[in-house]
C-alpha atoms as a PDB file:
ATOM      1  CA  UNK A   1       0.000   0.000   0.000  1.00  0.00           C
ATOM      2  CA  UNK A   2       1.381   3.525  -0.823  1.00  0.00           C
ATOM      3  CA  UNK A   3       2.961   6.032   2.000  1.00  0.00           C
ATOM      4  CA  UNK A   4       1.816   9.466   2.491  1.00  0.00           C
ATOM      5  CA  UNK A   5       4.392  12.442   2.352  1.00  0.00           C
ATOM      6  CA  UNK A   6       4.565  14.089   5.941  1.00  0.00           C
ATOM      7  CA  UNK A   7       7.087  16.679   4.621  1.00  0.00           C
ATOM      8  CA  UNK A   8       8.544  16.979   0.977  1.00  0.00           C
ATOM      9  CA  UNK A   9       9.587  20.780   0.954  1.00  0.00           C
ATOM     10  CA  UNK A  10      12.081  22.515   3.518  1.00  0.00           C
ATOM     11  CA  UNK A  11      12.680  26.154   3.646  1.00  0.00           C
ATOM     12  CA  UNK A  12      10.586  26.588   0.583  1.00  0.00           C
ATOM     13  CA  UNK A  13      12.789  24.531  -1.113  1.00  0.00           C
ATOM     14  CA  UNK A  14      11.684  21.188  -2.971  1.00  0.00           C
ATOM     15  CA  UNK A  15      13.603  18.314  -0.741  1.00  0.00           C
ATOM     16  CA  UNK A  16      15.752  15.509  -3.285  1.00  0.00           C
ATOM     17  CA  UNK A  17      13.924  12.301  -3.349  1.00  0.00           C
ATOM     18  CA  UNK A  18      15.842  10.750  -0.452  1.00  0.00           C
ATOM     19  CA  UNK A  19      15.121  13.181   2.238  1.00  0.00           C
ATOM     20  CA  UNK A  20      11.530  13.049   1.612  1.00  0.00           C
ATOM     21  CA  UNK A  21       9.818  12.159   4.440  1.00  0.00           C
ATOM     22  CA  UNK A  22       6.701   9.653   4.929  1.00  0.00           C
ATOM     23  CA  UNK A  23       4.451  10.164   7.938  1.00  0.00           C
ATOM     24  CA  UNK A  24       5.407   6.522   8.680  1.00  0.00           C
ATOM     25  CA  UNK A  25       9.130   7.068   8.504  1.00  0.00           C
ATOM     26  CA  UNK A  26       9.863   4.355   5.524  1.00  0.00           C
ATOM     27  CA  UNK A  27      11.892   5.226   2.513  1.00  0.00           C
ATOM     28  CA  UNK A  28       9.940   7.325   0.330  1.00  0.00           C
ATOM     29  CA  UNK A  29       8.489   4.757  -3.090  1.00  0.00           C
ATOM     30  CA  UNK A  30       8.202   5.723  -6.328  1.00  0.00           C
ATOM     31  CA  UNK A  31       4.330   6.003  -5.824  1.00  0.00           C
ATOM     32  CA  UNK A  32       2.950   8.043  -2.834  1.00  0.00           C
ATOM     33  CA  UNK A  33       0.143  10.329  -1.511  1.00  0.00           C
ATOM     34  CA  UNK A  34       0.876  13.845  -1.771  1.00  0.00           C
ATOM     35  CA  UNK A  35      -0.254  14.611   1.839  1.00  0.00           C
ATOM     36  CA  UNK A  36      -2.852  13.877   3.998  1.00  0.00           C
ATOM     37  CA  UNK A  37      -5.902  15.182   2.708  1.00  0.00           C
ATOM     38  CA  UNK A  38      -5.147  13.856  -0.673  1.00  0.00           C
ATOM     39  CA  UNK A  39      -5.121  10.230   0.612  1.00  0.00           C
ATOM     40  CA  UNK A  40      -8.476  10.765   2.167  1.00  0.00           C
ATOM     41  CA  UNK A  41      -9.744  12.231  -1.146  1.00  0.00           C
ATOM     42  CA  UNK A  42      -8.530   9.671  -3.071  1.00  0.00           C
ATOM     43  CA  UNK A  43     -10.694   7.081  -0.959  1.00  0.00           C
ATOM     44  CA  UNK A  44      -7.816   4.407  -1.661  1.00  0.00           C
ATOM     45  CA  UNK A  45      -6.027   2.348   1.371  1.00  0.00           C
ATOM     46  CA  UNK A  46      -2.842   3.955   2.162  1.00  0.00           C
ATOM     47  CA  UNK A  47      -0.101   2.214   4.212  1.00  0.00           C
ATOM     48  CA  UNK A  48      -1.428   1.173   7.907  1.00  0.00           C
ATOM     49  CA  UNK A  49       1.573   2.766   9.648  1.00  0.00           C
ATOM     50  CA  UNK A  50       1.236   6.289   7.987  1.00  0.00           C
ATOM     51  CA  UNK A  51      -2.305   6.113   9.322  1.00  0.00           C
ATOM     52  CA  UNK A  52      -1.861   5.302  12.783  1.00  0.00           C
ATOM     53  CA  UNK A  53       0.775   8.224  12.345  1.00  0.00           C
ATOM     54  CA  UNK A  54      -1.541  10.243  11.098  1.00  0.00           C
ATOM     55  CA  UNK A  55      -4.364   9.587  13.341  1.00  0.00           C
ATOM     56  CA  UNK A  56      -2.091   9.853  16.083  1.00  0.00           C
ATOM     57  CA  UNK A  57      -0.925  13.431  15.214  1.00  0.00           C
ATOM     58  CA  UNK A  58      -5.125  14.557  14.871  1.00  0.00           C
ATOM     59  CA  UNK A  59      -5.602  13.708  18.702  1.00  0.00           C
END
């Protein structure tokens, strides 16, 4: 299942592939959620561990 991007920009700059980072913490793959609200857009199942993170981070 894909990852969502936590943070892909730093300092307004774009970051290289490598140092993007999931909201699970994996390597980032070569297909991924934008953000957040994307993934829950897109009605799709996204990677379990990205949404515990991400549920985790709403409380």
């Amino acid at each position: 299942m894909p990852c969502v991007i936590k943070y892909d920009h730093y300092d307004g700059e774009k970051l290289p592939r490598y140092k993007v980072i999931t909201w699970c913490g994996k390597k980032p793959s070569n297909w991924m959620f934008q953000d957040a609200q994307h993934a829950a857009l897109a009605d799709k199942p996204i990677c379990n561990s990205c949404k515990k993170a991400i549920k985790d981070a709403l409380n």
